[in-house]
Protein backbone atom coordinates (compact mmCIF):
# COMPACT_ATOMS: atom_id res chain seq x y z
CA UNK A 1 -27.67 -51.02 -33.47
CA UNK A 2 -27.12 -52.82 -30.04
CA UNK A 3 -23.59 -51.11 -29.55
CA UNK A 4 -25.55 -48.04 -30.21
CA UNK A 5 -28.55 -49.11 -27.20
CA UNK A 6 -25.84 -49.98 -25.28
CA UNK A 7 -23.88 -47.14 -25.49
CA UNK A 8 -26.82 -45.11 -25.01
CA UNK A 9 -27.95 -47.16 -21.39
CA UNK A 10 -23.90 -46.34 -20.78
CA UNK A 11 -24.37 -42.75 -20.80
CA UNK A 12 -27.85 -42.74 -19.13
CA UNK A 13 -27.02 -44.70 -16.67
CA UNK A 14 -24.05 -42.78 -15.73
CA UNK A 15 -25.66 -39.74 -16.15
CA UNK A 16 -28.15 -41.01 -13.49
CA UNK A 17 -25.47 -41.71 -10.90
CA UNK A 18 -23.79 -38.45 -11.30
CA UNK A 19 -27.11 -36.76 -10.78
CA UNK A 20 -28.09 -38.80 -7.91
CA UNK A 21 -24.47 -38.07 -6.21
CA UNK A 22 -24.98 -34.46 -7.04
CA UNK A 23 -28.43 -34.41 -5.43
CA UNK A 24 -27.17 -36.57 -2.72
CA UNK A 25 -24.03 -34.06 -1.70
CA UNK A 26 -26.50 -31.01 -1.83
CA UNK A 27 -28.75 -32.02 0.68
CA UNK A 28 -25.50 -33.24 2.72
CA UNK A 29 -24.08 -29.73 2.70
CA UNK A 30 -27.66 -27.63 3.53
CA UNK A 31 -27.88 -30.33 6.24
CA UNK A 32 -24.47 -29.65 7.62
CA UNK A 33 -24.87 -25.57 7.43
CA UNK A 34 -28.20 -26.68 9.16
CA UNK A 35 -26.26 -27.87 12.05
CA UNK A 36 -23.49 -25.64 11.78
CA UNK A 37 -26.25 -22.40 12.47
CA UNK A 38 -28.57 -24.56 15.16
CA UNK A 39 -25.51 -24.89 17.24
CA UNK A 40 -23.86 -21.64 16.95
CA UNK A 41 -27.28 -20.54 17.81
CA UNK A 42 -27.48 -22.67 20.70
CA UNK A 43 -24.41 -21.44 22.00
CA UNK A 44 -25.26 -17.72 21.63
CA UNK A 45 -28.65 -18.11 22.91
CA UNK A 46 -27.46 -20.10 26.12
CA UNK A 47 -24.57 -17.78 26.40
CA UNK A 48 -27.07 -14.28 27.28
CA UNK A 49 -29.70 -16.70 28.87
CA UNK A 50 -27.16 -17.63 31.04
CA UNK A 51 -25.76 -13.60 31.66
CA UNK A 52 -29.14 -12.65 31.95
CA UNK A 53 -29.66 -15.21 34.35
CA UNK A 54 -27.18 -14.32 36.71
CA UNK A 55 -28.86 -10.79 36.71
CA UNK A 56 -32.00 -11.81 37.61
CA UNK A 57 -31.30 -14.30 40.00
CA UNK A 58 -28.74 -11.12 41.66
CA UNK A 59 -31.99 -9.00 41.64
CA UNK A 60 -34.34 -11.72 43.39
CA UNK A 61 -31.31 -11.74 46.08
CA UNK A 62 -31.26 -8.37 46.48
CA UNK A 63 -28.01 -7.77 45.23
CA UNK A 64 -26.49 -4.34 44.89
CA UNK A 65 -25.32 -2.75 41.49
CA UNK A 66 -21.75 -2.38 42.51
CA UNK A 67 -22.06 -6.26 43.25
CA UNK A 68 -23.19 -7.83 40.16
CA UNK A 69 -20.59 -10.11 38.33
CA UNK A 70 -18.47 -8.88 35.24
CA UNK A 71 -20.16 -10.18 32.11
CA UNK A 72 -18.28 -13.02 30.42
CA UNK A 73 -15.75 -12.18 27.79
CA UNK A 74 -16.58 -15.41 26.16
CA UNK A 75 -19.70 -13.72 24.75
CA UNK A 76 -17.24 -12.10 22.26
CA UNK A 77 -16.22 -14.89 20.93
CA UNK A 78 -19.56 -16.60 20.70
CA UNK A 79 -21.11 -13.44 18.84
CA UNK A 80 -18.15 -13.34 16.49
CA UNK A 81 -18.48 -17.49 16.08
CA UNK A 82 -22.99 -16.38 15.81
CA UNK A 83 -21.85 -14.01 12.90
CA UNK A 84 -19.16 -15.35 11.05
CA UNK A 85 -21.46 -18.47 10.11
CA UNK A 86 -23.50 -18.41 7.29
CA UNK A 87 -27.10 -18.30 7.64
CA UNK A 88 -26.67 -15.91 10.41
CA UNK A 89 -27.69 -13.49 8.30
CA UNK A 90 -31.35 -15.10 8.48
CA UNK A 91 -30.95 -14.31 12.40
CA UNK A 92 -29.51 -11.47 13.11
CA UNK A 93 -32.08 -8.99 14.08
CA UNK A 94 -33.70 -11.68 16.63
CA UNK A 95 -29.81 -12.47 17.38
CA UNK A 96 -29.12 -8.15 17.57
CA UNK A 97 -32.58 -7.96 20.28
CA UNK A 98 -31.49 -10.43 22.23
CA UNK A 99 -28.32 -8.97 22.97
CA UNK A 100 -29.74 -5.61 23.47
CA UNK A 101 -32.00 -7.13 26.33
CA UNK A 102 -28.93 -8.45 27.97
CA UNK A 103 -27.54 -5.06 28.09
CA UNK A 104 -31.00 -2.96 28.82
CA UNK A 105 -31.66 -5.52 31.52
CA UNK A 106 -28.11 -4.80 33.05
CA UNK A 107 -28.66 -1.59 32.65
CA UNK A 108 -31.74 -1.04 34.20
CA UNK A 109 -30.44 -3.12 36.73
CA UNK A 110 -32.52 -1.26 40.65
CA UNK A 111 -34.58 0.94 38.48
CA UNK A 112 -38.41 -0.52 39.31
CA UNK A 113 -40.00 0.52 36.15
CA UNK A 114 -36.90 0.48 33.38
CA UNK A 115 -36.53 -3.06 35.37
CA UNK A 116 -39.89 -4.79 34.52
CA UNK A 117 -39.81 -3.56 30.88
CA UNK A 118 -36.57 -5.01 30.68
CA UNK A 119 -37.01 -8.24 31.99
CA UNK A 120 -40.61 -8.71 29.50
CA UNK A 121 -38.37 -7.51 26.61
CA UNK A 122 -35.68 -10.39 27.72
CA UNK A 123 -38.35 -12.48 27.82
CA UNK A 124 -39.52 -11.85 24.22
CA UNK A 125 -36.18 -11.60 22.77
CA UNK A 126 -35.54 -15.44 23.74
CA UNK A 127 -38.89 -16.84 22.94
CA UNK A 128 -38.59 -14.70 19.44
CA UNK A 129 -34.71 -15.96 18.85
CA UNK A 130 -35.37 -19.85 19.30
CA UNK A 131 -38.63 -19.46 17.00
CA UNK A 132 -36.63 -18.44 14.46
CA UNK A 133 -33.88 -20.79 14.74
CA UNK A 134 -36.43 -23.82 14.72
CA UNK A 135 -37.83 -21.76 11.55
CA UNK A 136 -34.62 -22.85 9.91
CA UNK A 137 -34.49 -26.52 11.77
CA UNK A 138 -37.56 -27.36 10.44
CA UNK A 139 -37.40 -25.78 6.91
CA UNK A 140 -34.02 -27.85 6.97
CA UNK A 141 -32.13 -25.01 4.70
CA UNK A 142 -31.06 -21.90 5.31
């Protein structure tokens, strides 16, 4: 009977630790696509702030249209990075705005009224993108 008990606290026991270590290396890997999405996030939201930037900082200089600096090709690879990573799914229509206000404020670029509806919907887009990414940082799982 105590071979048996033993045998028995044998299996428990190591059916403990392999449940614990399975537990353990699922909250490792939702921590690390966490991180993985929060920083390709980071890098796609500072990528148009930054292009979008340079527009309105050109428009409070007065710059002319034929003036304004090429966009960065980097974005490219920054949106490919954005949508190849998974989670991004959870993002992508706040990701999809905020590039479309990059391109409707460069766009609009010396029309007054296009212009100011632009720059609000730029606005919007950001503020709306980084809730939803700290939707995600919080939650702690996609």
């Amino acid at each position: 009977m105590q071979s048996v008990l033993t045998l028995l606290g044998a299996i428990l026991g190591g059916t403990l630790v392999l449940f614990g270590d399975f537990i353990r290396r699922r909250v490792e890997r939702r921590k690390e696509e966490v991180n993985r999405i929060v920083e390709v996030s980071v890098r796609l939201s500072s990528m148009y702030n930054r292009l979008c930037g340079q527009i309105l900082d050109a428009s409070a200089a007065g710059v002319a249209v034929s003036d304004l600096a090429v966009a960065d090709p980097l974005r490219y690879e920054i949106t490919t990075q954005f949508l190849m990573t998974p989670g991004s799914e959870q993002l992508r229509s706040q990701a999809s705005r905020l590039m479309d206000a990059y391109y409707r404020l460069r766009d609009s670029y010396g029309q007054d009224s296009a212009w100011v509806a632009a720059r609000d919907e730029y606005g919007l887009a950001v503020r709306e993108f980084e809730a939803a990414v700290r939707v995600i940082l919080h939650r702690n799982h996609i």
